[in-house]
C-alpha atoms as a PDB file:
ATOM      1  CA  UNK A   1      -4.205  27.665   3.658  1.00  0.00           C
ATOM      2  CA  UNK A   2      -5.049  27.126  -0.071  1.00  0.00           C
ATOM      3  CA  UNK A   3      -2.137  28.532  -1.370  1.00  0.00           C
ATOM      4  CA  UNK A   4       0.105  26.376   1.068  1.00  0.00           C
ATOM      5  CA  UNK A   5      -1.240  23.809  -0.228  1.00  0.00           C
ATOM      6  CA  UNK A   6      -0.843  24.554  -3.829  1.00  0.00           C
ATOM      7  CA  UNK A   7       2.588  25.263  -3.247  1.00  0.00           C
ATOM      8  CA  UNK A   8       3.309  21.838  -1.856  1.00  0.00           C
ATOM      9  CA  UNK A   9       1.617  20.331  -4.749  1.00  0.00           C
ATOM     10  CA  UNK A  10       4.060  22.299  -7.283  1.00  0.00           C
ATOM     11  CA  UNK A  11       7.328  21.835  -5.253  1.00  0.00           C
ATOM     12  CA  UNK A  12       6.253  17.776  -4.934  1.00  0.00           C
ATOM     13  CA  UNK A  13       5.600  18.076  -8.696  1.00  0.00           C
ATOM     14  CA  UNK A  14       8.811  19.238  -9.255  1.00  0.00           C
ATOM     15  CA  UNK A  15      10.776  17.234  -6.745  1.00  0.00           C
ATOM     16  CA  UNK A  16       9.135  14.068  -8.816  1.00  0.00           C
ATOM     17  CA  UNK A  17      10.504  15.788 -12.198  1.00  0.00           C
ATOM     18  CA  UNK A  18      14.073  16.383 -10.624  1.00  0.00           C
ATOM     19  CA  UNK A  19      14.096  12.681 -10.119  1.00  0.00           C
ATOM     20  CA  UNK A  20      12.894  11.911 -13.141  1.00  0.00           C
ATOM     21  CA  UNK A  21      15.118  14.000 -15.001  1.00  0.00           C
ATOM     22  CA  UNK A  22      18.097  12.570 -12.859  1.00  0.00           C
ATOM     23  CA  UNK A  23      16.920   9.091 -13.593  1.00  0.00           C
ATOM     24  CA  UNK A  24      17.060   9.570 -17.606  1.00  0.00           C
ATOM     25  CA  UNK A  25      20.727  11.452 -17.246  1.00  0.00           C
ATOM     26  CA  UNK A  26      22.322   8.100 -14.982  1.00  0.00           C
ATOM     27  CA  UNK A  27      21.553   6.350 -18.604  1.00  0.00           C
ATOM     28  CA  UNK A  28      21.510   8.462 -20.948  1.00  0.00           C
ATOM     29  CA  UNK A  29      17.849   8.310 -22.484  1.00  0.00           C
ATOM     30  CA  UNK A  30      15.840  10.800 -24.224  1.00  0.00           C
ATOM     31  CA  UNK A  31      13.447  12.714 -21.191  1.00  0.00           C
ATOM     32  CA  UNK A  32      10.054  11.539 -23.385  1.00  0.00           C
ATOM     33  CA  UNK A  33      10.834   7.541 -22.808  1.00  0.00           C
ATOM     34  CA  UNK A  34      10.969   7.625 -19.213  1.00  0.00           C
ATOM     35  CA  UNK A  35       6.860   8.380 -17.799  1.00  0.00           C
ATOM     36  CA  UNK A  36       6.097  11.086 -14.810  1.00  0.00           C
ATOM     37  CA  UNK A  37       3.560   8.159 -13.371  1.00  0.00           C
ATOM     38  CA  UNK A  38       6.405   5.572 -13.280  1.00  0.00           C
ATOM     39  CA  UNK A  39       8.874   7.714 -11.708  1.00  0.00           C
ATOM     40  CA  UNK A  40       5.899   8.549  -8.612  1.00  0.00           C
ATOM     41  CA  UNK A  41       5.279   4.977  -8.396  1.00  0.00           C
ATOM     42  CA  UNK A  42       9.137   4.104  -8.192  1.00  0.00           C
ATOM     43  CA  UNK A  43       9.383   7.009  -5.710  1.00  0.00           C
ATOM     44  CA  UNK A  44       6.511   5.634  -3.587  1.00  0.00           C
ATOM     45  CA  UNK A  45       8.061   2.242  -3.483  1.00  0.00           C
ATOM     46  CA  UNK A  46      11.611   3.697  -2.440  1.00  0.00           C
ATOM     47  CA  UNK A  47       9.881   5.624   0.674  1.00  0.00           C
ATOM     48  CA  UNK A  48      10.189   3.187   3.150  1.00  0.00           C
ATOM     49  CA  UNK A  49      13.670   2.143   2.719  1.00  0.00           C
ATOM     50  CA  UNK A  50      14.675   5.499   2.081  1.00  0.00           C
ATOM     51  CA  UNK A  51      13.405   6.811   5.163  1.00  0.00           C
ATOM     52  CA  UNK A  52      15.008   3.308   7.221  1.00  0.00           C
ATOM     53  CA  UNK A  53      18.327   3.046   5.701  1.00  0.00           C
ATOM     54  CA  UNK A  54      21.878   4.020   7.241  1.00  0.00           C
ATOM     55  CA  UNK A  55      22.793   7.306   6.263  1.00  0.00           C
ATOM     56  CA  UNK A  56      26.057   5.390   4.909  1.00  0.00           C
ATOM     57  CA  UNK A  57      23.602   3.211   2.475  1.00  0.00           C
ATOM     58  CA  UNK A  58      21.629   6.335   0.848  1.00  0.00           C
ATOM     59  CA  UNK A  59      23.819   7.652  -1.769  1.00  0.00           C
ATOM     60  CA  UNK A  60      23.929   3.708  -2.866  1.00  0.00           C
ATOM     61  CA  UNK A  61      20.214   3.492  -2.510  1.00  0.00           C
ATOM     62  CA  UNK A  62      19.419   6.734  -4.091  1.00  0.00           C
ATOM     63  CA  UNK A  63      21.401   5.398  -6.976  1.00  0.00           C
ATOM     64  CA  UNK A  64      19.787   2.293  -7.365  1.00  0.00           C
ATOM     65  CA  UNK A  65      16.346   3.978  -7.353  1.00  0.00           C
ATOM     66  CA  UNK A  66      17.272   6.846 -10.125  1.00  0.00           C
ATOM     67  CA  UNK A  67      18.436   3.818 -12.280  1.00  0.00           C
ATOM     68  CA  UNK A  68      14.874   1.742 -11.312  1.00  0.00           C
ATOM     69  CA  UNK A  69      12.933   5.049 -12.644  1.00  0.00           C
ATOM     70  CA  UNK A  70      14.993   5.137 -15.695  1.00  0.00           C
ATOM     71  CA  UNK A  71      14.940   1.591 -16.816  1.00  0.00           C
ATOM     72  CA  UNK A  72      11.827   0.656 -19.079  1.00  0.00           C
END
């Protein structure tokens, strides 16, 4: 049970640095000016209308919050 849960601590970890690193590319901005604790907190506030919207209003909302974890 341990190691399941380890695991889902690295893949979350990584899942929060794919968005992060997907964040800094829609801008263009060097991977050290953009913080790991901004992008969870950006994720976190994303959750609920992530999990609500139309499936035809993701892509646009996904969008919006890579730009809202890149911007400073």
């Amino acid at each position: 049970m341990v190691r399941k849960e380890m695991w889902a601590h690295f893949l979350a970890y990584n899942l929060i640095r794919e968005s992060h690193w997907s964040g800094r590319e829609a801008i263009a901005l060097k991977p050290w000016r953009i913080s790991f604790k901004g992008a969870l907190q950006t994720l976190n506030a994303f959750r609920v209308p992530l999990l609500t919207c139309a499936k035809s209003r993701l892509p646009d909302l996904i969008e919006e919050m890579l730009l809202a974890i890149a911007s400073p």
